[in-house]
Protein backbone atom coordinates (compact mmCIF):
# COMPACT_ATOMS: atom_id res chain seq x y z
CA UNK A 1 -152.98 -41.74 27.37
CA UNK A 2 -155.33 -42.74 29.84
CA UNK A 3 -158.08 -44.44 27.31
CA UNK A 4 -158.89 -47.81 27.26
CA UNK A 5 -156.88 -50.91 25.43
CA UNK A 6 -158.50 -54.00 24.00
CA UNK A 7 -157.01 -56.93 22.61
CA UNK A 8 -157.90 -60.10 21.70
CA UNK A 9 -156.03 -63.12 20.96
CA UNK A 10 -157.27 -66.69 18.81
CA UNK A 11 -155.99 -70.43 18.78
CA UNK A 12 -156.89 -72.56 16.36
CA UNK A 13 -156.74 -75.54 18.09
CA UNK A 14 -156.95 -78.20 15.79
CA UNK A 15 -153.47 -77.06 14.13
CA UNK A 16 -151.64 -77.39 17.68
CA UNK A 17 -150.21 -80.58 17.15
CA UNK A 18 -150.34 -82.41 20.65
CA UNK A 19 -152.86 -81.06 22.16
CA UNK A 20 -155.44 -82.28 20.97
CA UNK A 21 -158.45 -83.74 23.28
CA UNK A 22 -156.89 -81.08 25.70
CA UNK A 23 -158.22 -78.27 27.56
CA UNK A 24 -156.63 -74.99 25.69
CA UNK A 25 -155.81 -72.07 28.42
CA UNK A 26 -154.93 -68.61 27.03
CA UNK A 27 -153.31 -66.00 29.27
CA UNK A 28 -151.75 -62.65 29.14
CA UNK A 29 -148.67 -60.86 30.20
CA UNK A 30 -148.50 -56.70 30.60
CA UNK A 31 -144.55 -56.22 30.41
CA UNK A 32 -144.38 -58.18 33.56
CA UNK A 33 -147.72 -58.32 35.42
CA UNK A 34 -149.70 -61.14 34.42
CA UNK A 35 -153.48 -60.62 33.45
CA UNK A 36 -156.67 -62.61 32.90
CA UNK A 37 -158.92 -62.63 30.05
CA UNK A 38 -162.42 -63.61 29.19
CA UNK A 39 -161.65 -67.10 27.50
CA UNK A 40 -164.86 -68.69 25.17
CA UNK A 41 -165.17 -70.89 21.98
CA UNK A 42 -165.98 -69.00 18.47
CA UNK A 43 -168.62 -71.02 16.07
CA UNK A 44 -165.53 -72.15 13.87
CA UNK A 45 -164.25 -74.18 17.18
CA UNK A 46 -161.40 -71.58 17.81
CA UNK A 47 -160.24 -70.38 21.36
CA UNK A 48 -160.58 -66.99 22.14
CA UNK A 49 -159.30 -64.66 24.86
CA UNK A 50 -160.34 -60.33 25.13
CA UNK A 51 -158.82 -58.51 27.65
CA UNK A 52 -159.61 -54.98 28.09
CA UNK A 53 -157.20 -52.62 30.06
CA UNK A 54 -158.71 -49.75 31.46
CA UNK A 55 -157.23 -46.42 31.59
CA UNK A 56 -154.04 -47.42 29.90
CA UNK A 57 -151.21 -44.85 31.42
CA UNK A 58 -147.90 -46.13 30.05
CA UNK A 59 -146.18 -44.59 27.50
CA UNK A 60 -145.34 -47.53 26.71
CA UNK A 61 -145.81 -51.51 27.24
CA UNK A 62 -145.11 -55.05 25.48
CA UNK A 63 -148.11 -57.06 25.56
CA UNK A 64 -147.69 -60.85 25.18
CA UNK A 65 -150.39 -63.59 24.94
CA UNK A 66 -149.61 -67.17 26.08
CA UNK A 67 -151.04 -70.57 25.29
CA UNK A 68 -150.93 -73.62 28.79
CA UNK A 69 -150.48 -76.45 27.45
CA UNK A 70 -149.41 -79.60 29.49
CA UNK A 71 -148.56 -76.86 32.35
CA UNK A 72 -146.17 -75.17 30.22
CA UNK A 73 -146.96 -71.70 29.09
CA UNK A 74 -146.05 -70.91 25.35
CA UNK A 75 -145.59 -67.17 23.80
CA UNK A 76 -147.81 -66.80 20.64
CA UNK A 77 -148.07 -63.41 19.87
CA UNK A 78 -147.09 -59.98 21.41
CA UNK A 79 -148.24 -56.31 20.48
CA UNK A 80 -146.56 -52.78 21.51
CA UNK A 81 -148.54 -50.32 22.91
CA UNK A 82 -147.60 -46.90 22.42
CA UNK A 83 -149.69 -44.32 24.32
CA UNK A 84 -149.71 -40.36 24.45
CA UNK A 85 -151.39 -37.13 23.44
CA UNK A 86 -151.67 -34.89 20.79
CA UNK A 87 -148.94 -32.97 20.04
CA UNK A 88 -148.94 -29.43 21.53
CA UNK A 89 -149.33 -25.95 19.71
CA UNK A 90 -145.02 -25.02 19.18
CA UNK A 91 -144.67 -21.37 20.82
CA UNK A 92 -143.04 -18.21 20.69
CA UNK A 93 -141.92 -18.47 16.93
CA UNK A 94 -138.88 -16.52 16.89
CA UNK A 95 -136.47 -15.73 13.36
CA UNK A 96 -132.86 -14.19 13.38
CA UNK A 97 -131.01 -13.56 9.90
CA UNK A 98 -127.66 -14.30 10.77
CA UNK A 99 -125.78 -12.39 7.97
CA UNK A 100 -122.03 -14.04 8.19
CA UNK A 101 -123.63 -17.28 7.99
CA UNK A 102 -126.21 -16.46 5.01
CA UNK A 103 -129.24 -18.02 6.79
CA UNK A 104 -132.13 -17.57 8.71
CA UNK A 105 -132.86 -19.47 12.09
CA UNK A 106 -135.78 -19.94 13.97
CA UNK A 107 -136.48 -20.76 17.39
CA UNK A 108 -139.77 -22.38 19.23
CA UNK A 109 -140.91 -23.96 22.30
CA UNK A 110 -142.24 -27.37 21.57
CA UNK A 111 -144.82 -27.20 24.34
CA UNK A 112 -145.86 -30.35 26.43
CA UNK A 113 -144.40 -33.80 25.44
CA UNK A 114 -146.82 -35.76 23.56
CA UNK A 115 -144.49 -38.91 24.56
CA UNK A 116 -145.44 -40.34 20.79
CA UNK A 117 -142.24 -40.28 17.82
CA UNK A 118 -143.48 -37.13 16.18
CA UNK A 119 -142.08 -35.07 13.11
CA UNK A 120 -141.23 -31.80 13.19
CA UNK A 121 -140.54 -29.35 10.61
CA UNK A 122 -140.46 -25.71 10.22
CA UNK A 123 -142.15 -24.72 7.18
CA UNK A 124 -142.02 -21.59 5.29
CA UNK A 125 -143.34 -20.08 2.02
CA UNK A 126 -142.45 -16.78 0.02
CA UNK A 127 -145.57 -14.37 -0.91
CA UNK A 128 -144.44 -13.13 -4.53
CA UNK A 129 -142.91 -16.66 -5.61
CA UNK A 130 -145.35 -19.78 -5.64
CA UNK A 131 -141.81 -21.88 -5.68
CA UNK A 132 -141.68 -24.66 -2.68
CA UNK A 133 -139.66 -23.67 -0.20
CA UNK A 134 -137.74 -27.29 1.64
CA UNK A 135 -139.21 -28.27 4.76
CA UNK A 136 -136.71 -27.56 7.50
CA UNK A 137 -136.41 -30.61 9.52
CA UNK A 138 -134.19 -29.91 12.80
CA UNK A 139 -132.00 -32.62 14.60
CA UNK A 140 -133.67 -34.68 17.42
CA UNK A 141 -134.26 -32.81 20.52
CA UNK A 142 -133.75 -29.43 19.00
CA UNK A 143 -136.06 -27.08 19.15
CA UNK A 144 -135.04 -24.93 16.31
CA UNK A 145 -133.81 -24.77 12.54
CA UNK A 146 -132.16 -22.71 10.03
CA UNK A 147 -133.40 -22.34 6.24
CA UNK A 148 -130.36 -21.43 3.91
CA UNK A 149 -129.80 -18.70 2.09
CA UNK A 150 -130.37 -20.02 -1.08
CA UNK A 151 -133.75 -20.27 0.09
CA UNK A 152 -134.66 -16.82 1.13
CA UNK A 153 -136.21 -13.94 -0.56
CA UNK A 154 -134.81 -10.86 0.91
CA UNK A 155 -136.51 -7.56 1.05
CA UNK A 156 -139.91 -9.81 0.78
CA UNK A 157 -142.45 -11.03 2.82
CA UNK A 158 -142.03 -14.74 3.42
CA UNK A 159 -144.77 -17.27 6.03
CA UNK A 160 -142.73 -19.52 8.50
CA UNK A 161 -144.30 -21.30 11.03
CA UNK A 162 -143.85 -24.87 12.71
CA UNK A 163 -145.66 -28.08 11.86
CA UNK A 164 -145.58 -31.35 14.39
CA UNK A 165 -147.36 -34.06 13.53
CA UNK A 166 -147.65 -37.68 15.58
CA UNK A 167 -149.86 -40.88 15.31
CA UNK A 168 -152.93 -39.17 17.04
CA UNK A 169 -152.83 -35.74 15.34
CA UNK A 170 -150.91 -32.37 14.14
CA UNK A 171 -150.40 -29.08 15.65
CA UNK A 172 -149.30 -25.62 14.14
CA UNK A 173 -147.39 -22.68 15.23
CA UNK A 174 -148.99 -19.76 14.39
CA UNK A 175 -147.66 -18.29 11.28
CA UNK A 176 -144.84 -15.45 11.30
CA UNK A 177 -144.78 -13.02 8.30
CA UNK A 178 -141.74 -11.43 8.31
CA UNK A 179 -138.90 -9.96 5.60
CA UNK A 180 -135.82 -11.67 6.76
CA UNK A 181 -133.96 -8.37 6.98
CA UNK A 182 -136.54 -7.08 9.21
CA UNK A 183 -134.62 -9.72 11.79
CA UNK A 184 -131.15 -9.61 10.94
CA UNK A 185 -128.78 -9.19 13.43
CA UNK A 186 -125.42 -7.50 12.65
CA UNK A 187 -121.96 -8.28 12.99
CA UNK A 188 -120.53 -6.42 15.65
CA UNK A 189 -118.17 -3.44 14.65
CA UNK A 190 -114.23 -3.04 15.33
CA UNK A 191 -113.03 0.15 17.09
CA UNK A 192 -110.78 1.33 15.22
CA UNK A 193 -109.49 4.53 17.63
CA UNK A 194 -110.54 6.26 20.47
CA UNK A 195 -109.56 10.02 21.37
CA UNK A 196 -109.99 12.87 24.54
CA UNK A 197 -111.05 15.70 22.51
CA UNK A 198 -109.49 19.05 22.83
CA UNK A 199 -109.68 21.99 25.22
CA UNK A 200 -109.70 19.68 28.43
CA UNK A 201 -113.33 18.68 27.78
CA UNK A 202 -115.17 16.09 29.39
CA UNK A 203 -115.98 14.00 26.26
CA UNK A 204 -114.20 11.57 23.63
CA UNK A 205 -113.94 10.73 20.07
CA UNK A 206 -114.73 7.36 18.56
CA UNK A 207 -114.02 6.04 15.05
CA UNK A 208 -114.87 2.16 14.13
CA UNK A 209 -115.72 0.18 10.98
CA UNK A 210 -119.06 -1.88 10.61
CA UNK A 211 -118.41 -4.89 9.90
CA UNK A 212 -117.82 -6.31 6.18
CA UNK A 213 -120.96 -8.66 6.05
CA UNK A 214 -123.38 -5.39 6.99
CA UNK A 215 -121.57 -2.54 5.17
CA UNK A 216 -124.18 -1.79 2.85
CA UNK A 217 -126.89 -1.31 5.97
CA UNK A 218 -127.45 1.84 7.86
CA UNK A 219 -126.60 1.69 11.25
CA UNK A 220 -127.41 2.94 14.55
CA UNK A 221 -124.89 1.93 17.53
CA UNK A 222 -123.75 2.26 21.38
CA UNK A 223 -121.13 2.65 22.97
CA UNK A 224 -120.72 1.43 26.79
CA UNK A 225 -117.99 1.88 28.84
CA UNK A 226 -116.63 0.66 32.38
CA UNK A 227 -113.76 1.37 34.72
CA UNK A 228 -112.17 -1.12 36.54
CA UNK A 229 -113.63 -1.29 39.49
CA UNK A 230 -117.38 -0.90 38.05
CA UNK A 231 -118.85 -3.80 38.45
CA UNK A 232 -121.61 -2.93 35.63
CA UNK A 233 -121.19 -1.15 32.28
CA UNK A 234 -122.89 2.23 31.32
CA UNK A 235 -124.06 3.43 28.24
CA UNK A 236 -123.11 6.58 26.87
CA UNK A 237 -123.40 9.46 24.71
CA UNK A 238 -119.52 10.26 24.44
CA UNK A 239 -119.61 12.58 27.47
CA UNK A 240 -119.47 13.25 31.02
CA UNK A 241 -115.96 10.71 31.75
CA UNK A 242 -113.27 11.57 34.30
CA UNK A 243 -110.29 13.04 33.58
CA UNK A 244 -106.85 10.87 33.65
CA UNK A 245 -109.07 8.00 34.40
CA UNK A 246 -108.73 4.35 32.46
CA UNK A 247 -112.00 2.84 30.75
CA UNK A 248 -112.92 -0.22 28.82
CA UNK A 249 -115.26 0.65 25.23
CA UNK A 250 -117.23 -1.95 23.62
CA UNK A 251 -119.75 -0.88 20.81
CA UNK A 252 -122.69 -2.48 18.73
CA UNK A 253 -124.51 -1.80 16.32
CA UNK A 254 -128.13 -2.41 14.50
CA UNK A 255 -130.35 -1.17 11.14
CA UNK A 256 -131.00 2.27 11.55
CA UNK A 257 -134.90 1.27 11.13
CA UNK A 258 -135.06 0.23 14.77
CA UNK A 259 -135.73 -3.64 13.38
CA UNK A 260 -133.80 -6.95 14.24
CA UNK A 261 -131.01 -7.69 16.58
CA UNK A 262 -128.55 -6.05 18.08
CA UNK A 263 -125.02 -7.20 17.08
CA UNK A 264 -123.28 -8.66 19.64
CA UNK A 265 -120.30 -6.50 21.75
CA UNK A 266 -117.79 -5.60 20.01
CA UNK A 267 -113.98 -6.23 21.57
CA UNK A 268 -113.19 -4.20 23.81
CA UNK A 269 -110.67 -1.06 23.55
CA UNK A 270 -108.94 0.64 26.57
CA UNK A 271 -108.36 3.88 26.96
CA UNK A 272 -107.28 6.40 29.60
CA UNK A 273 -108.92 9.74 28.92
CA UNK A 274 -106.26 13.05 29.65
CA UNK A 275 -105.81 14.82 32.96
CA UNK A 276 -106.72 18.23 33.93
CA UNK A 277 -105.41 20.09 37.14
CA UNK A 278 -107.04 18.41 40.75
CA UNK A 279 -110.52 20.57 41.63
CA UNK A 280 -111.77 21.18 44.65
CA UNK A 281 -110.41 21.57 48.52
CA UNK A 282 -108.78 18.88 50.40
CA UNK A 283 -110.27 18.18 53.92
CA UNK A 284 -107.98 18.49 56.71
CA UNK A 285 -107.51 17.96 60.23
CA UNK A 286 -104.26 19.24 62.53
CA UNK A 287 -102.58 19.19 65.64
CA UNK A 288 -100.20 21.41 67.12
CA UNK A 289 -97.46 21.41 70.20
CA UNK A 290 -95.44 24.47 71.59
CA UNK A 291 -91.37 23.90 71.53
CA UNK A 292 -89.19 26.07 72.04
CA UNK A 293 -90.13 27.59 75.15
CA UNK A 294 -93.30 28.90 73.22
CA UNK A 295 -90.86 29.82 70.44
CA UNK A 296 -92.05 27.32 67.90
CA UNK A 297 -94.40 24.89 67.42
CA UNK A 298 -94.70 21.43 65.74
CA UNK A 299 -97.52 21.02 63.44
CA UNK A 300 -99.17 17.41 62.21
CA UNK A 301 -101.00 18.11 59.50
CA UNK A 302 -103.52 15.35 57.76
CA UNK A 303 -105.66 15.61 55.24
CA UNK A 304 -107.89 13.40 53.08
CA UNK A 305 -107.71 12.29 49.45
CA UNK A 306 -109.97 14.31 46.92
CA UNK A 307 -112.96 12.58 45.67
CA UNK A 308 -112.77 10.42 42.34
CA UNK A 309 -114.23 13.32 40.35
CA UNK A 310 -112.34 16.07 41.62
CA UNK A 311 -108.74 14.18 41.07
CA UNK A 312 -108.52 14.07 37.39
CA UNK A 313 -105.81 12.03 36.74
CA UNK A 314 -103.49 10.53 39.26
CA UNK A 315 -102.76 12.58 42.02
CA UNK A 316 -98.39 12.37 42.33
CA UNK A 317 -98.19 14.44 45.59
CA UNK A 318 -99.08 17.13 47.94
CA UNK A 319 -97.46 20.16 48.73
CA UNK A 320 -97.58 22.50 52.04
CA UNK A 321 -96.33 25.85 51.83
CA UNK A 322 -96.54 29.21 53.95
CA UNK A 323 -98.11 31.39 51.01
CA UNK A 324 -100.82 30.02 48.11
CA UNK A 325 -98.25 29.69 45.27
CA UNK A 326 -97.28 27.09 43.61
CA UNK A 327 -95.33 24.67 44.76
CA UNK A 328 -92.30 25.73 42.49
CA UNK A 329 -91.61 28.37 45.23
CA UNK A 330 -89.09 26.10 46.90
CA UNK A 331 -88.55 29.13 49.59
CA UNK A 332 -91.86 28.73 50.79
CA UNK A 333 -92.67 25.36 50.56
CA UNK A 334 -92.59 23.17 54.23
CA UNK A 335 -93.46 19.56 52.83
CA UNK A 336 -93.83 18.10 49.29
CA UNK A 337 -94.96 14.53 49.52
CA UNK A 338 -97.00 11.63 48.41
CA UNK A 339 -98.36 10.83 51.94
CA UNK A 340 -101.60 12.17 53.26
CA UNK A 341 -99.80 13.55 56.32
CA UNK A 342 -96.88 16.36 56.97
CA UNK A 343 -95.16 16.84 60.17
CA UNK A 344 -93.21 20.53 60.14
CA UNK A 345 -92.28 22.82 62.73
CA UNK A 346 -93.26 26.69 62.30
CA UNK A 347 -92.87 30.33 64.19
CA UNK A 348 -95.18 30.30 66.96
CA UNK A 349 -96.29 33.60 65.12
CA UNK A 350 -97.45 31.52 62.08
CA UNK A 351 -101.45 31.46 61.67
CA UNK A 352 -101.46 29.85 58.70
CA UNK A 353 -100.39 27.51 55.90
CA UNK A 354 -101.79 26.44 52.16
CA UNK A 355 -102.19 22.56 50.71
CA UNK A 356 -102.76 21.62 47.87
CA UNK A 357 -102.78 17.91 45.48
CA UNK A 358 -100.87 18.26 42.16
CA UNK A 359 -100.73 15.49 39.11
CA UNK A 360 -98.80 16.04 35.92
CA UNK A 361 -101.24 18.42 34.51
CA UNK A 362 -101.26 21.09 37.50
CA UNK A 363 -102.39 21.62 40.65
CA UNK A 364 -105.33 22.20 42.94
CA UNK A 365 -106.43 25.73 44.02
CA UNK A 366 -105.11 26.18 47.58
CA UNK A 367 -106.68 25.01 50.25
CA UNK A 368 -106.30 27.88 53.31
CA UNK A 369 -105.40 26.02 57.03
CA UNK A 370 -105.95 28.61 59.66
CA UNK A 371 -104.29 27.94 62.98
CA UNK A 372 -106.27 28.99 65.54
CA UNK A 373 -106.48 27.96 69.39
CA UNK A 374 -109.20 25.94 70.11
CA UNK A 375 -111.81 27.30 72.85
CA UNK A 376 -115.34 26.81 73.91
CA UNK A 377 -117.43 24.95 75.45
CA UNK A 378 -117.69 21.03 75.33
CA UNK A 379 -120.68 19.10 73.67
CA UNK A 380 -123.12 18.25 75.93
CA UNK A 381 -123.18 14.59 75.14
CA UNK A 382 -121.88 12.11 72.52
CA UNK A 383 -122.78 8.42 72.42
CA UNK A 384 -122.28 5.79 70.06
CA UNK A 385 -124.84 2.73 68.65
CA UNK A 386 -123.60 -0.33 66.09
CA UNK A 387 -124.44 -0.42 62.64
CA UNK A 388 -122.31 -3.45 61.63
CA UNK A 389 -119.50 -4.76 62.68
CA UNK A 390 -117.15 -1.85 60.90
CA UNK A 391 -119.00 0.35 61.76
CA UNK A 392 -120.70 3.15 64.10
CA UNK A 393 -122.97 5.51 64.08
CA UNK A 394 -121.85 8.43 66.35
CA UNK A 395 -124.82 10.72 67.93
CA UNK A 396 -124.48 14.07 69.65
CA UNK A 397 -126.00 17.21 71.11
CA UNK A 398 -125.73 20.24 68.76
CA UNK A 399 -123.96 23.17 70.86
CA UNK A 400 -125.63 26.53 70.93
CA UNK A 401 -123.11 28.55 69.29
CA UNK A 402 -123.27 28.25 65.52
CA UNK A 403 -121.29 25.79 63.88
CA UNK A 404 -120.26 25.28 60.36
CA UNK A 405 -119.06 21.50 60.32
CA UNK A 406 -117.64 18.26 62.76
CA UNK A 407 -114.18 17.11 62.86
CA UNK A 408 -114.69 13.33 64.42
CA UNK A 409 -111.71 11.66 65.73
CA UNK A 410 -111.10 8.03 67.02
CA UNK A 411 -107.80 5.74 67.53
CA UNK A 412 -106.97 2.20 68.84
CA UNK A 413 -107.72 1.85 72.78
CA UNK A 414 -105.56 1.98 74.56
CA UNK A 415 -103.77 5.38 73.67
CA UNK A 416 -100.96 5.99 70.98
CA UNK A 417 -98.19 7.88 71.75
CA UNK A 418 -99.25 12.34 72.37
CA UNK A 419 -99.09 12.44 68.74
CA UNK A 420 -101.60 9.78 68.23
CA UNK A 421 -100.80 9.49 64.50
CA UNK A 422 -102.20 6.46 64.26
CA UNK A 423 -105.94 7.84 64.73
CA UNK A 424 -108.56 7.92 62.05
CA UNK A 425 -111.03 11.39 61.63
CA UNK A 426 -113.35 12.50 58.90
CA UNK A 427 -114.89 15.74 58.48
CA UNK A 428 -118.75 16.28 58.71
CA UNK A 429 -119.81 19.66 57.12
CA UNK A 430 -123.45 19.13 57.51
CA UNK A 431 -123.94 22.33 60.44
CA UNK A 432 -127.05 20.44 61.48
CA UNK A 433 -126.03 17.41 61.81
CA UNK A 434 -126.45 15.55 64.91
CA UNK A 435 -125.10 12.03 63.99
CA UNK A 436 -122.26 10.31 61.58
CA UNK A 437 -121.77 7.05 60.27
CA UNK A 438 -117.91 6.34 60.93
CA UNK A 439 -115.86 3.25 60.30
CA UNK A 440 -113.28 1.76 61.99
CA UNK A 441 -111.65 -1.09 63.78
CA UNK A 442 -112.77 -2.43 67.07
CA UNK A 443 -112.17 -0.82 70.57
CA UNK A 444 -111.08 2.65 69.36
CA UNK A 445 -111.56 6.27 71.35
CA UNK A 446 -113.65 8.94 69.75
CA UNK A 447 -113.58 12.42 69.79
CA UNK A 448 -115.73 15.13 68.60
CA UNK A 449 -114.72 18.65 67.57
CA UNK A 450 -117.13 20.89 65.85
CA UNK A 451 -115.73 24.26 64.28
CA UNK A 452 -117.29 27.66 63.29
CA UNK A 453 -116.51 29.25 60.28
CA UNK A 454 -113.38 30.86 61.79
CA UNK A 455 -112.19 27.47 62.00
CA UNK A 456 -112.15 27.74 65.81
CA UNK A 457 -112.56 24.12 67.45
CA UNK A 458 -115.13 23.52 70.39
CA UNK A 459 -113.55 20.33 72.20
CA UNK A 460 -115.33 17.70 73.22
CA UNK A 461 -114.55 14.18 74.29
């Protein structure tokens, strides 16, 4: 590509019959762009034409030459030009034994187009056995092969690399020496069973078959696992899962010797690993009114779910009650229920009740509400800035007495009902915290309560 073309083309004239005494005019034709020559008589009486084409850069062209005679231009002879390069070095020589298939496949890349019909053929040769191997000769446009098994010498050293050859040269690969073990990749294992093991530990038991093809290879393998909602998978060592909590297992597997592939995944195998009791304390918010004259009092009583490690298994309900024991004590129990909320009325003597979540394997330890008038002084200011459109980030002035926590509230403007049940609040434990990301829908009322560690509220609004 890019060189320079000559061509030259001859009429005898005295064997074109009727022209004879006439002037003989030879021109040329590139595809379709016409093209003069340089036109002279040869010793023997012949008409000649040589055109030269400088820096040829078609891949490729039809060129025709043409006789005038009596005005009428006649074809007499045509050539096709084929133009190119060498052929590029093939790269990154990669080999896979593929062990259900019995063969060995490698892959290249061809490297720039030398725009010439070339052939292509990956090559190989065994060290200990002077035997010819078959040239491998892919399909057109493919940029890789695979040599049967037939031909292989496993457990020896055999040379592969890639040979292209064209009109204006040949190019190699460089050569890979490799045992075709040392790239097998293995069939992917079948889980056979997957178990929680005993004494409420945190890890599982996992029994699976290699596959047929590989059974007589030592193997290494991993095991990953996902829950639903994770959006990636983690590998894993058999330990550290949730309790009462479903997962997906795949596993796969390769020679023990740290060489070749990686099987592929094998399918996957769900299982939900056993509960344990709930762990931890629930966060909780309240709000009391007098009845009664004083009497009595009516107590709203929220609280927030436990976090995904602390629930171990699937939290069925929540239970109130006006002494920490279980929730069998039907006596002292004020609210069993699957909601996040209990409304109950109470002695106005009453300082206190217990909560606690429960799923079919037991219960949480109690969690101790203290009810306690709140007093104090407000904050001296709260203020609010956007972080998105959810959200907001709430900023305040720490009060001088010591605090232990934040209780944030905020509902729909304008106001619910006295109750304001519909409200949202979180908890803030930081004690030296002076802002909170909350989130929310738009227009709502806030209000911020820090505590002490007597649970005492300071209001502020």
């Amino acid at each position: 590509m890019g060189s320079t073309v000559m061509a030259s083309c001859t009429i005898q004239s005295n064997r074109c019959g009727g022209l004879e005494g006439e002037e003989i005019q030879i021109t040329w034709r590139l595809n379709r762009e016409s093209m003069s020559g340089s036109q002279h008589k040869s010793i023997e009486g012949a008409e000649v034409s040589n055109l030269t084409i400088s820096h040829f850069n078609q891949t490729r062209a039809k060129l025709w030459c043409f006789v005038v005679g009596n005005g009428t231009p006649q074809r007499i002879g045509m050539a096709e030009i084929h133009a190119g390069y060498p052929p590029s070095k093939p790269e990154n020589l990669t080999c896979m034994m593929n062990l259900s298939e019995s063969s060995l496949t490698c892959h290249w890349d061809p490297g720039l187009d030398g725009h010439l019909p070339a052939t292509v053929a990956l090559k190989s040769q065994c060290e200990v056995s002077q035997e010819a191997i078959p040239d491998c000769i892919p399909q057109a446009g493919q940029n890789y092969c695979s040599i049967p098994r037939k031909f292989l010498q496993l457990y020896q050293k055999m040379d592969i690399w890639v040979s292209v050859q064209n009109a204006l040269g040949t190019a190699e690969s460089q050569h890979l020496c490799i045992d075709p073990m040392d790239v097998a990749k293995l069939d992917p294992p079948v889980l056979k069973s997957i178990q929680s093991l005993p004494f409420q530990t945190d890890c599982v038991s996992v029994a699976w078959e290699v596959a047929p093809t590989s059974s007589h290879i030592e193997q290494q393998c991993e095991l990953r696992y996902r829950t639903h909602e994770d959006p990636g998978w983690t590998l894993t060592h058999h330990c550290g899962f949730l309790f009462g909590k479903e997962y997906r297992f795949q596993m796969r597997c390769m020679r023990v010797t740290a060489m070749g592939y990686w099987s592929e995944w094998s399918v996957g195998w769900n299982f939900t690993t056993h509960e344990k009791a709930p762990a931890g304390k629930l966060d909780f918010w309240w709000k009391m009114t007098p009845v009664d004259s004083g009497k009595r009092a009516e107590v709203q009583l929220l609280w927030k779910a436990l976090k995904q490690n602390e629930m171990n298994g699937r939290i069925l309900g929540y239970w109130v009650s006006l002494n920490p024991r279980q929730r069998n004590v039907e006596l002292a129990a004020v609210c069993n229920t699957t909601e996040m909320q209990c409304n109950f009325s109470v002695l106005a003597g009453v300082r206190r009740v217990y909560l606690a979540a429960y799923n079919s394997a037991g219960e949480s330890a109690a969690t101790e509400v203290i009810f306690l008038e709140k007093k104090g002084q407000p904050l001296a200011g709260i203020h609010t800035s956007p972080c998105d459109e959810h959200s907001l980030w709430v900023h305040w002035e720490a009060p001088r007495a010591a605090v232990t926590g934040y209780i944030l509230e905020w509902c729909q403007i304008p106001l619910p009902g006295p109750a304001r049940s519909s409200g949202s609040w979180q908890v803030e434990r930081n004690r030296s915290a002076t802002k909170a990301l909350i989130r929310g829908s738009k227009g709502e009322f806030l209000a911020l309560h820090p505590f002490d560690s007597l649970n005492r509220g300071l209001t502020a609004e």
